[in-house]
C-alpha atoms as a PDB file:
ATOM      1  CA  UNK A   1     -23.759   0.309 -15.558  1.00  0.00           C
ATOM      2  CA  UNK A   2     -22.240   3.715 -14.999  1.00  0.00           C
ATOM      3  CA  UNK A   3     -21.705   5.264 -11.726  1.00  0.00           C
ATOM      4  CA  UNK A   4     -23.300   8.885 -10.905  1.00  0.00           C
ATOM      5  CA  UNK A   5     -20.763  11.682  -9.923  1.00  0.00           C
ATOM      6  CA  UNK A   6     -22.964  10.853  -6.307  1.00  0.00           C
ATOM      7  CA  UNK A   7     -21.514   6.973  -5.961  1.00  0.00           C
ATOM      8  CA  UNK A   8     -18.173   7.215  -7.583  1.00  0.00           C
ATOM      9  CA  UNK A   9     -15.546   5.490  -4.631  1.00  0.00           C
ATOM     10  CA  UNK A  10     -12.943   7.685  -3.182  1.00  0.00           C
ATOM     11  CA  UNK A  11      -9.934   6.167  -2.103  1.00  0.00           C
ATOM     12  CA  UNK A  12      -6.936   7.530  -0.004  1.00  0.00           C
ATOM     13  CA  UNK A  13      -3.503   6.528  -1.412  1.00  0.00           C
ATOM     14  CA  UNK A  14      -0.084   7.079   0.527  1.00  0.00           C
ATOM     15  CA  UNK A  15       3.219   7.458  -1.161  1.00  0.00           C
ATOM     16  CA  UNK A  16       1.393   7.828  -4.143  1.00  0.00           C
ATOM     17  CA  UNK A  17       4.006  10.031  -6.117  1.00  0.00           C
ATOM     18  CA  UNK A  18       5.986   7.038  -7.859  1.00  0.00           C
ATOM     19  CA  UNK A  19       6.151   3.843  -8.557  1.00  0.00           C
ATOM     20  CA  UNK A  20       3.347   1.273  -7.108  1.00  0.00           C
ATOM     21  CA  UNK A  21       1.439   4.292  -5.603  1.00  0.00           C
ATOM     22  CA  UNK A  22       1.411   6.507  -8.752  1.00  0.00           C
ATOM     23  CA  UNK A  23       0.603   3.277 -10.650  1.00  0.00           C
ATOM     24  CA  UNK A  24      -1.965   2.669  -8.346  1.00  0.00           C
ATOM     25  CA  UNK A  25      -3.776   5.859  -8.653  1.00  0.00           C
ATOM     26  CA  UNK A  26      -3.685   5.730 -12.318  1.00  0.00           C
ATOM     27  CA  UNK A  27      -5.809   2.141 -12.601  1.00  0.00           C
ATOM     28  CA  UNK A  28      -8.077   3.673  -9.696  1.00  0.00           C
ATOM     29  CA  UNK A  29      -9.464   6.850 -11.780  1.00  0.00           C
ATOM     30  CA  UNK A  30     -10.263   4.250 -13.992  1.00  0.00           C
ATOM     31  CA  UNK A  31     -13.178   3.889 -11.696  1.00  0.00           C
ATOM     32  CA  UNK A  32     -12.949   6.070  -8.850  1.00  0.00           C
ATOM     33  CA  UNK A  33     -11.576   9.079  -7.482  1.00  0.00           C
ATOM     34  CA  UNK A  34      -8.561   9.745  -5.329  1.00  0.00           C
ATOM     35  CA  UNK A  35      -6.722  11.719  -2.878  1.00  0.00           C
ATOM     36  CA  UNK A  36      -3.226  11.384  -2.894  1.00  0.00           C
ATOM     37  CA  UNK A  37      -1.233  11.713   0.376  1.00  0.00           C
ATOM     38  CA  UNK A  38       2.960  12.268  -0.404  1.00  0.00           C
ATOM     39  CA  UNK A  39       5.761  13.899   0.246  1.00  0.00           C
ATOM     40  CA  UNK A  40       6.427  14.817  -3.401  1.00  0.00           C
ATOM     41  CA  UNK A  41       4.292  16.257  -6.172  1.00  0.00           C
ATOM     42  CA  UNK A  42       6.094  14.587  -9.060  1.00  0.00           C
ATOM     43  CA  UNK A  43       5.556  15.594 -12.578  1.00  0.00           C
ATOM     44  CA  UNK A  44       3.554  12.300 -13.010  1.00  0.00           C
ATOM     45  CA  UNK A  45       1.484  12.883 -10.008  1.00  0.00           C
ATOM     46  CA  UNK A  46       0.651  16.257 -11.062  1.00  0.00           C
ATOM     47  CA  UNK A  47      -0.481  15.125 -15.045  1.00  0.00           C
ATOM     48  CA  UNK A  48      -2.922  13.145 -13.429  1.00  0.00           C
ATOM     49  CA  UNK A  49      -4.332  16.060 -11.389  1.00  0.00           C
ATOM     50  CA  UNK A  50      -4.548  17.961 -14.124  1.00  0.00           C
ATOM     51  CA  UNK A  51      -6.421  15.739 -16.354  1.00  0.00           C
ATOM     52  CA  UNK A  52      -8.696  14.711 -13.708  1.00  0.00           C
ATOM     53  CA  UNK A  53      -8.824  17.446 -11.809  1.00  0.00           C
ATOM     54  CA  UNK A  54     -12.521  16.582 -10.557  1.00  0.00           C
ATOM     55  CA  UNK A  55     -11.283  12.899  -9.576  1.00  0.00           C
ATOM     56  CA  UNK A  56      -7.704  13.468  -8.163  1.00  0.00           C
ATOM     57  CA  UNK A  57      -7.086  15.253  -4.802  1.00  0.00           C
ATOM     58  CA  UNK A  58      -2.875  16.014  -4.045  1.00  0.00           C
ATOM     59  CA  UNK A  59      -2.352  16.611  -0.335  1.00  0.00           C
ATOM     60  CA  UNK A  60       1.332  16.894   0.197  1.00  0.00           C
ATOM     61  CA  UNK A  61       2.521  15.638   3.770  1.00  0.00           C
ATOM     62  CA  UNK A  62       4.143  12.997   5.505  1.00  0.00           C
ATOM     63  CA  UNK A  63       2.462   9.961   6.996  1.00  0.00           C
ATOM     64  CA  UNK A  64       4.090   9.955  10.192  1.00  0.00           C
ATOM     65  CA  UNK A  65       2.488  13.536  10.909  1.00  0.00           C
ATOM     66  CA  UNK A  66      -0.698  13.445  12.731  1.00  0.00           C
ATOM     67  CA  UNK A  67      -1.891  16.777  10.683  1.00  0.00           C
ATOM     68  CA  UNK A  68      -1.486  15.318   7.387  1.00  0.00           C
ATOM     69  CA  UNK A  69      -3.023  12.374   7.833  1.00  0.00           C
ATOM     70  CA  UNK A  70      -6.059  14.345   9.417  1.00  0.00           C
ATOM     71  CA  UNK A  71      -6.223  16.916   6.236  1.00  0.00           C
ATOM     72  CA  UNK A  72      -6.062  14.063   3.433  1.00  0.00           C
ATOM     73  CA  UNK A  73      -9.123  12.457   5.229  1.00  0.00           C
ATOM     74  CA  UNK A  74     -10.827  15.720   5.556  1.00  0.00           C
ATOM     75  CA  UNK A  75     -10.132  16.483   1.900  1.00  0.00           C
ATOM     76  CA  UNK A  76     -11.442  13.502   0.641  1.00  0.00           C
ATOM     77  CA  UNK A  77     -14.734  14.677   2.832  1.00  0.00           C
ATOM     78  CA  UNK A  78     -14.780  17.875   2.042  1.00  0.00           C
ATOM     79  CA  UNK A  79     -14.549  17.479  -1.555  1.00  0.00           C
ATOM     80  CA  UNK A  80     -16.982  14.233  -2.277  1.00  0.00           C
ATOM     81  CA  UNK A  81     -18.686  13.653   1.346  1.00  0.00           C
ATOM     82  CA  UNK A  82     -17.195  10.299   1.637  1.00  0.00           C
ATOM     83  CA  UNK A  83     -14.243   7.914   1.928  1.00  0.00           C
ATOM     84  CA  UNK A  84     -14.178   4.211   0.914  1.00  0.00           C
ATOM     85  CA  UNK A  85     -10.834   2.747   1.294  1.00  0.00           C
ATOM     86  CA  UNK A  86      -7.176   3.304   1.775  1.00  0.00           C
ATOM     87  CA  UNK A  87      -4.057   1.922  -0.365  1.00  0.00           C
ATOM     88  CA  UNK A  88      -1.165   1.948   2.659  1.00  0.00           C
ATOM     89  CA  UNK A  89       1.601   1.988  -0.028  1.00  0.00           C
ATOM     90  CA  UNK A  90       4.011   4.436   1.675  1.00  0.00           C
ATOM     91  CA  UNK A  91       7.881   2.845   3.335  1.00  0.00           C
ATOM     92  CA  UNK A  92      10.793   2.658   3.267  1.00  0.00           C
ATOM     93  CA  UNK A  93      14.313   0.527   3.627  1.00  0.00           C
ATOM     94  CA  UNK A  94      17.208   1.168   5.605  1.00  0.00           C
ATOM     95  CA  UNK A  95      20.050  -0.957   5.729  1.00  0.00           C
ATOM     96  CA  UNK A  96      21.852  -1.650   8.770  1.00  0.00           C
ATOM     97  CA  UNK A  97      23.758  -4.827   9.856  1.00  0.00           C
ATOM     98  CA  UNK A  98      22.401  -5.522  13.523  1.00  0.00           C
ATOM     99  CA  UNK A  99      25.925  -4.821  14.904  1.00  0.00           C
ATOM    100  CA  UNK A 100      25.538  -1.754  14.198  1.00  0.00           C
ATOM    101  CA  UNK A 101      22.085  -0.728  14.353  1.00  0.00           C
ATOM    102  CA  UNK A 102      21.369   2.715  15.868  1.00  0.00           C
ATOM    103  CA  UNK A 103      17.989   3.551  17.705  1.00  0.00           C
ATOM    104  CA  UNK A 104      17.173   6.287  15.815  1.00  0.00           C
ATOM    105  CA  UNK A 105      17.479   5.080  12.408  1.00  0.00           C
ATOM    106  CA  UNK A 106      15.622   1.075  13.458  1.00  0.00           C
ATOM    107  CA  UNK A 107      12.852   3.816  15.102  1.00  0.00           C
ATOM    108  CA  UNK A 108      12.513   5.511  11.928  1.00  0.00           C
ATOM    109  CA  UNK A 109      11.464   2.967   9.873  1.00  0.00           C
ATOM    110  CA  UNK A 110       9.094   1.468  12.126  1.00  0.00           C
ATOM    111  CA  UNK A 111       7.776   4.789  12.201  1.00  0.00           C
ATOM    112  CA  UNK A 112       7.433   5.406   8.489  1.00  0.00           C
ATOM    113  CA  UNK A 113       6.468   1.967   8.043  1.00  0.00           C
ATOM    114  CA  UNK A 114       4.278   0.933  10.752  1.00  0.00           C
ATOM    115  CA  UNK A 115       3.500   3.605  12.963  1.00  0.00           C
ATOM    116  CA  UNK A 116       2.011   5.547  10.331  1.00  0.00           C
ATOM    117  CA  UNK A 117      -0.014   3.399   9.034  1.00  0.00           C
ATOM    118  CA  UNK A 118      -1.645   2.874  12.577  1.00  0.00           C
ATOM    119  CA  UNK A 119      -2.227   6.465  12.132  1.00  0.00           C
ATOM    120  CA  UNK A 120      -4.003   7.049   8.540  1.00  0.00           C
ATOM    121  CA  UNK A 121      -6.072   4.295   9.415  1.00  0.00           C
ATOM    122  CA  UNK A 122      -7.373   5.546  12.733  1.00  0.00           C
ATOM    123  CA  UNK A 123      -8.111   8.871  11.259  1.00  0.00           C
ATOM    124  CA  UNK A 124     -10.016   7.513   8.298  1.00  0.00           C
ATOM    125  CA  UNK A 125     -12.013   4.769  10.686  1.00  0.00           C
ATOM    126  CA  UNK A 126     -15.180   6.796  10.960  1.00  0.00           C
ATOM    127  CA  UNK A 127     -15.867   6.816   7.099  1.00  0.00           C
ATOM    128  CA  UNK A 128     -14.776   3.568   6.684  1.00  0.00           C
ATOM    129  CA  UNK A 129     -16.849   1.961   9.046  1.00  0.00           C
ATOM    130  CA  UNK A 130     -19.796   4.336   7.508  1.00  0.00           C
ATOM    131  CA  UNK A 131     -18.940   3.185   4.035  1.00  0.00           C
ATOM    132  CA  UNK A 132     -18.155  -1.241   4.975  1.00  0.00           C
ATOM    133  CA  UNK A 133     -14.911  -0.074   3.183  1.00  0.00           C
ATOM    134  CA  UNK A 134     -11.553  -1.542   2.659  1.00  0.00           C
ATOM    135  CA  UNK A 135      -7.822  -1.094   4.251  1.00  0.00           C
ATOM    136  CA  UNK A 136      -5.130  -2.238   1.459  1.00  0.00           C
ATOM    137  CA  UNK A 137      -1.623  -2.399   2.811  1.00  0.00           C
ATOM    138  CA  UNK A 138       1.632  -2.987   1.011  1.00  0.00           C
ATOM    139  CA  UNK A 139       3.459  -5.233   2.922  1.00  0.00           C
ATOM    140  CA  UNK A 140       6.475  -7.466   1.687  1.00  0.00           C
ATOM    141  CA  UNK A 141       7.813 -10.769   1.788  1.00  0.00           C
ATOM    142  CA  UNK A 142      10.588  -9.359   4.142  1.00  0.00           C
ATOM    143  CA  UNK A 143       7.841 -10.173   7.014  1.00  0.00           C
ATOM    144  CA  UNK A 144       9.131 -13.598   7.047  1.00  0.00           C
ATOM    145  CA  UNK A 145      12.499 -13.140   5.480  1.00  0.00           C
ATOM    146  CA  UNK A 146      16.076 -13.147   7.459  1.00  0.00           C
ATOM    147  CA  UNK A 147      17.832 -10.536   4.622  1.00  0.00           C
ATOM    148  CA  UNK A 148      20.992  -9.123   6.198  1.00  0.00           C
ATOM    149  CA  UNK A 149      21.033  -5.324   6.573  1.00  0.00           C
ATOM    150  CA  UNK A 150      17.707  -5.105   6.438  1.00  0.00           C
ATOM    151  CA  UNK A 151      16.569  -5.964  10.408  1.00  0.00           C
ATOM    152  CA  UNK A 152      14.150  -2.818  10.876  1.00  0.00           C
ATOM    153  CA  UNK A 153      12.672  -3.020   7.480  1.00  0.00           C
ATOM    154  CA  UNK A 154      12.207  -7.466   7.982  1.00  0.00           C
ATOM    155  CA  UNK A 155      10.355  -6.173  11.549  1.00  0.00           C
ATOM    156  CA  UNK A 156       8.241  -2.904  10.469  1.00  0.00           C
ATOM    157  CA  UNK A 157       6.903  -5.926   7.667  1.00  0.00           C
ATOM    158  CA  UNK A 158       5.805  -8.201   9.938  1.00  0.00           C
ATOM    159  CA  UNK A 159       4.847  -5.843  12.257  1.00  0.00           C
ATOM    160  CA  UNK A 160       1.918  -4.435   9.618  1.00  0.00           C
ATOM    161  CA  UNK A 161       0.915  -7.714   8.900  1.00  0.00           C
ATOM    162  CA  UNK A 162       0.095  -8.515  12.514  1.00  0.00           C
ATOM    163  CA  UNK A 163      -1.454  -4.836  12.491  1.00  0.00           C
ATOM    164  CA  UNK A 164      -3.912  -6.371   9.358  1.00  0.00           C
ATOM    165  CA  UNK A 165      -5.197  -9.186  11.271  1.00  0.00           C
ATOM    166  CA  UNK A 166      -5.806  -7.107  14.365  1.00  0.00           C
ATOM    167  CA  UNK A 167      -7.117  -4.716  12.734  1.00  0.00           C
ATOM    168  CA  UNK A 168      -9.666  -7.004  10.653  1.00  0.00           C
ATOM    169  CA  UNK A 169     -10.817  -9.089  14.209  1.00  0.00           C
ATOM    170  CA  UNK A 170     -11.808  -5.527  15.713  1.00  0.00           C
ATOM    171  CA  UNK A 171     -13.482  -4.059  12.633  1.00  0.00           C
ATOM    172  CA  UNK A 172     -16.091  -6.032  11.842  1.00  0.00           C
ATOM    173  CA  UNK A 173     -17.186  -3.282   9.073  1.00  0.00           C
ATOM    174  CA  UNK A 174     -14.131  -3.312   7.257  1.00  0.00           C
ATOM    175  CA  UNK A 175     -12.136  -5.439   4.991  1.00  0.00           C
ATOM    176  CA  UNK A 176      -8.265  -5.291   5.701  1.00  0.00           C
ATOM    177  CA  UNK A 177      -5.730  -6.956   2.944  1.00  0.00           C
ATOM    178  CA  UNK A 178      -2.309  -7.067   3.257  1.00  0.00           C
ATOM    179  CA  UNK A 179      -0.265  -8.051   0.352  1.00  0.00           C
ATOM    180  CA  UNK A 180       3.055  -8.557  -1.028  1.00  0.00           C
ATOM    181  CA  UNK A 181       3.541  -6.533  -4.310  1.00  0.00           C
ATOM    182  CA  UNK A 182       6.164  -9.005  -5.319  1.00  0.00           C
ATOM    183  CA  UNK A 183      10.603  -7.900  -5.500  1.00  0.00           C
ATOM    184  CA  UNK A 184       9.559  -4.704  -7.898  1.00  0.00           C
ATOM    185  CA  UNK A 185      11.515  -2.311 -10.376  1.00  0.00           C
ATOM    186  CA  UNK A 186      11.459   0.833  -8.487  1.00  0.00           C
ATOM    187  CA  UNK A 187      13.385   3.501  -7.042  1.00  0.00           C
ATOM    188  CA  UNK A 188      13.584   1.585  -3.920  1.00  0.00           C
ATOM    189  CA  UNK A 189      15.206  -1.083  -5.915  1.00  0.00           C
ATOM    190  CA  UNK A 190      17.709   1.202  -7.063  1.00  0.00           C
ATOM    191  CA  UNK A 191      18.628   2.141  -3.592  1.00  0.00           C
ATOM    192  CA  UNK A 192      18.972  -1.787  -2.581  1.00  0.00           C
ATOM    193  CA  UNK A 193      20.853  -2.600  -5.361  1.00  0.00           C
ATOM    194  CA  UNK A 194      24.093   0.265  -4.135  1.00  0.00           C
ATOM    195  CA  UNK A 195      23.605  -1.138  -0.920  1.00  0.00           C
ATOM    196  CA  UNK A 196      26.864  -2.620   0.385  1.00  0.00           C
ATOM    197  CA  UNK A 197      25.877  -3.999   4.168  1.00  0.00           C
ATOM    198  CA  UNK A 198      24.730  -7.699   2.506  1.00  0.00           C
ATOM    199  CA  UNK A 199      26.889 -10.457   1.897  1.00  0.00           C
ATOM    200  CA  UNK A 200      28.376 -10.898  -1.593  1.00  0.00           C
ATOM    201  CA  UNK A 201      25.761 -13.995  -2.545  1.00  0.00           C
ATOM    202  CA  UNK A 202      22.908 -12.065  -1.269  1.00  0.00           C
ATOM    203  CA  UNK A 203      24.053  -8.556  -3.097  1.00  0.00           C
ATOM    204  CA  UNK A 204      24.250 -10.575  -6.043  1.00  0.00           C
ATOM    205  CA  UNK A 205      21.056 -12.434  -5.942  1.00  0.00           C
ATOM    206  CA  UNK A 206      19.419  -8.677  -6.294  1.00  0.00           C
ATOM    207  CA  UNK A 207      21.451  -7.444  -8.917  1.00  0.00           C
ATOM    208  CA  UNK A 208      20.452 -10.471 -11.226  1.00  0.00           C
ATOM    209  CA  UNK A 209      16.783  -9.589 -10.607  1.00  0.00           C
ATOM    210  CA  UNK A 210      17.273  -6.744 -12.798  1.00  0.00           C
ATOM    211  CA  UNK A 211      19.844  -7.927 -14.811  1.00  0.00           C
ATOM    212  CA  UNK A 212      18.347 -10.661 -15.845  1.00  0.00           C
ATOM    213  CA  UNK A 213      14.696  -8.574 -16.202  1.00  0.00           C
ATOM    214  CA  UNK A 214      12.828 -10.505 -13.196  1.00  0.00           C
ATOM    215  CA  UNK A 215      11.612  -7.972 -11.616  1.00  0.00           C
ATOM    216  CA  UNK A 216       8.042  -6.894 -11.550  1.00  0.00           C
ATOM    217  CA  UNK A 217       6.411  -3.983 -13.109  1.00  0.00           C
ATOM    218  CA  UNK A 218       4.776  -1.851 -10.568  1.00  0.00           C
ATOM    219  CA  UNK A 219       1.894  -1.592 -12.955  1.00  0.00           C
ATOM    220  CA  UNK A 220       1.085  -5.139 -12.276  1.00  0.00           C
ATOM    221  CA  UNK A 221       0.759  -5.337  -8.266  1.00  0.00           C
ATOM    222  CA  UNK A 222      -0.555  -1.986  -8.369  1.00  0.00           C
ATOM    223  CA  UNK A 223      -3.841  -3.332 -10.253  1.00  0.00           C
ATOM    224  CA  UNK A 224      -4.493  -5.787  -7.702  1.00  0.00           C
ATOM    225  CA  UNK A 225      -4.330  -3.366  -5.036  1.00  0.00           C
ATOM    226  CA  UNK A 226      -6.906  -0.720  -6.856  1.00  0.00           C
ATOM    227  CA  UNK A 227      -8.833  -3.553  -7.485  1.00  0.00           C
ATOM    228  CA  UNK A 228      -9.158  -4.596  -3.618  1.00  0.00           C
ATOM    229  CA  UNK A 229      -9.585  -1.152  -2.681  1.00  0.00           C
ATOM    230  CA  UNK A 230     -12.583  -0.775  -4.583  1.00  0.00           C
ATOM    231  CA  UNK A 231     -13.847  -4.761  -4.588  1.00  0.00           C
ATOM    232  CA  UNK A 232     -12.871  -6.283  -2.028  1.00  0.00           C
ATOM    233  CA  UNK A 233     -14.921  -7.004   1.128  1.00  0.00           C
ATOM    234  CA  UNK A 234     -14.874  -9.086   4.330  1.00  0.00           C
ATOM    235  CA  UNK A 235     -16.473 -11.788   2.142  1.00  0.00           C
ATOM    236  CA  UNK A 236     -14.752 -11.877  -0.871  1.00  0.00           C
ATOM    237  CA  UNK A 237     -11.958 -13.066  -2.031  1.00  0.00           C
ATOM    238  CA  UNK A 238     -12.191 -16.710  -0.248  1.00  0.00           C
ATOM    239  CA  UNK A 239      -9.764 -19.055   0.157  1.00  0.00           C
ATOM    240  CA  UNK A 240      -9.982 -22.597  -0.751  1.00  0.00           C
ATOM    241  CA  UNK A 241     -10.356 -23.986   3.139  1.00  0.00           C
ATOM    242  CA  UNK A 242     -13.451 -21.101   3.126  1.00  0.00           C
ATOM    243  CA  UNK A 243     -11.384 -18.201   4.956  1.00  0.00           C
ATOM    244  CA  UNK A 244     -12.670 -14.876   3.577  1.00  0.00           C
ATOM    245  CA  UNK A 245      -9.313 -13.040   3.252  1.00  0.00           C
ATOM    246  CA  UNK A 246     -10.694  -9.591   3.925  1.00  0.00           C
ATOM    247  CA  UNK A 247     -11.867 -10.932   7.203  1.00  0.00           C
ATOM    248  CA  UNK A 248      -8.457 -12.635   8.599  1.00  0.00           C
ATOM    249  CA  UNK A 249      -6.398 -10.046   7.352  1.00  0.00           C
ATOM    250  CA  UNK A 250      -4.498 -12.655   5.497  1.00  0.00           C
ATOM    251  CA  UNK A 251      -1.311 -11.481   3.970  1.00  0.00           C
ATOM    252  CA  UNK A 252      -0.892 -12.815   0.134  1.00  0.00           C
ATOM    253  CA  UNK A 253       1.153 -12.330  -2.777  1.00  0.00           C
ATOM    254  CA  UNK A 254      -0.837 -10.254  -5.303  1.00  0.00           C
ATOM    255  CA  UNK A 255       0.008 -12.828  -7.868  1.00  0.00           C
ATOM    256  CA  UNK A 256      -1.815 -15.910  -5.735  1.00  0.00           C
ATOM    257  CA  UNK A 257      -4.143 -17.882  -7.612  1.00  0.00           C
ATOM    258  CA  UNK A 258      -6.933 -16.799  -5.052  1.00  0.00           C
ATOM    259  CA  UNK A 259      -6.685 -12.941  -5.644  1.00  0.00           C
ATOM    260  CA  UNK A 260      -5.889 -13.634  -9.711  1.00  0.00           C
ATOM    261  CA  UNK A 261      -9.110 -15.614  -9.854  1.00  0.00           C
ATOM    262  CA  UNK A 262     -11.362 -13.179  -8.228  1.00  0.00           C
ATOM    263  CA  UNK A 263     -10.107 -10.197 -10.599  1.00  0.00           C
ATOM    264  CA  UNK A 264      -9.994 -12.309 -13.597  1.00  0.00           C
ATOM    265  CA  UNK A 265     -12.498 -10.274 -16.086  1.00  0.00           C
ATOM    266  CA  UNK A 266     -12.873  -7.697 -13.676  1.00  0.00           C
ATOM    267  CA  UNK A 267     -10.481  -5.545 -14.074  1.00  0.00           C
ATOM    268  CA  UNK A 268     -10.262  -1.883 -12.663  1.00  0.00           C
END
């Protein structure tokens, strides 16, 4: 059946400018309409605007600032009265041995990383409680990793994870889903791969990700996480022992049998 201009989703995306956020927003127009929050209007961002310029909102900020955070929910209300879910794709890495980490720079990434996301989500909690919508967070396996150099990035990972579950016991409205995108081929790869703060084996191990073409298109994680955005609820998907993911803010691979199942035929 197809939607009305009236009942079309809108979804928030952060760092949406490149890689799994661009990719993100592209397989959400498919369906719904967007405002993107980033730093950066790329030349990829912007094409999509301009196709779609009645389905694709740009607000250029940064998600650690209050303001920003404030005018891409506003947008998305001022523009289509509503807001349905948000894809919490925006991070970074820093790499720092913990001998030598500095305050400021561990701070900053928990900031970027974490704090942020505490923040876009508070803002955006009244029309997400008024629409039973979803939170979608990209988190990483570094939550439960040990990967030298990478101390503030392993902690700001585990610390959003924690944030899902709290977040899903004390919104009963809303469906919270963290997920690992899987070790994927973007810039942020690029700047792991020159990093020289990890041991030899460990350097290595990265480098023959993309040597050996292992790595993960951001196209593919990035479908999964549109199609939570717009699908997924406190009730579905379920896991096998009966725990409704959305519910527990339980943090999965997008590539889990669970989360392939439930999309499977119903794509984006």
């Amino acid at each position: 059946m197809l939607r009305t201009a009236m009942d079309r989703k809108v979804v928030l995306v952060t760092g949406a400018s490149r890689g799994i956020g661009l990719w993100t927003v592209r397989h959400l127009l498919r369906a719904c309409r967007v405002v993107a929050l980033s730093r950066s209007r790329t030349p990829e961002l912007e094409a999509l605007a301009q196709a779609q310029p009645d389905d694709v909102a740009i607000v250029q900020g940064d998600v650690t600032k209050g303001a920003d955070n404030q005018a891409a929910c506003d947008e998305a209300l001022r523009r289509w009265g509503r807001l349905d879910a948000l894809v919490l794709n925006a991070g970074i890495v820093d790499h720092q041995l913990c001998a030598d980490v500095t305050p400021e720079r561990f701070s900053h990434v928990l900031n970027v990383n974490v704090v942020s996301v505490t923040q876009t989500v508070r803002v955006a909690l009244p029309a997400l409680r008024a629409a039973h919508g979803a939170v979608v967070i990209v988190s990483s396996a570094a939550a439960t990793s040990n990967i030298a150099s990478w101390a503030a990035y392993n902690a700001s990972k585990a610390a959003v994870n924690a944030y899902a579950r709290t977040l899903a016991n004390e919104e009963r409205d809303i469906a919270c889903f963290p997920i690992h995108p899987g070790i994927v081929d973007t810039d942020m790869q690029v700047q792991i791969r020159a990093n020289d703060q990890m041991p030899a084996a460990q350097r290595e191990w990265i480098a023959s990700l993309h040597r050996d073409g292992k790595l993960v298109p951001p196209e593919k994680p990035a479908e999964m996480l549109a199609a939570l955005a717009l699908r997924g609820t406190r009730t579905a998907p379920v896991l096998d022992d009966g725990t409704a993911v959305g519910a527990d803010g339980t943090f999965l691979s997008w590539d889990e049998a669970v989360l392939t199942a439930w999309r499977t035929g119903e794509r984006v």
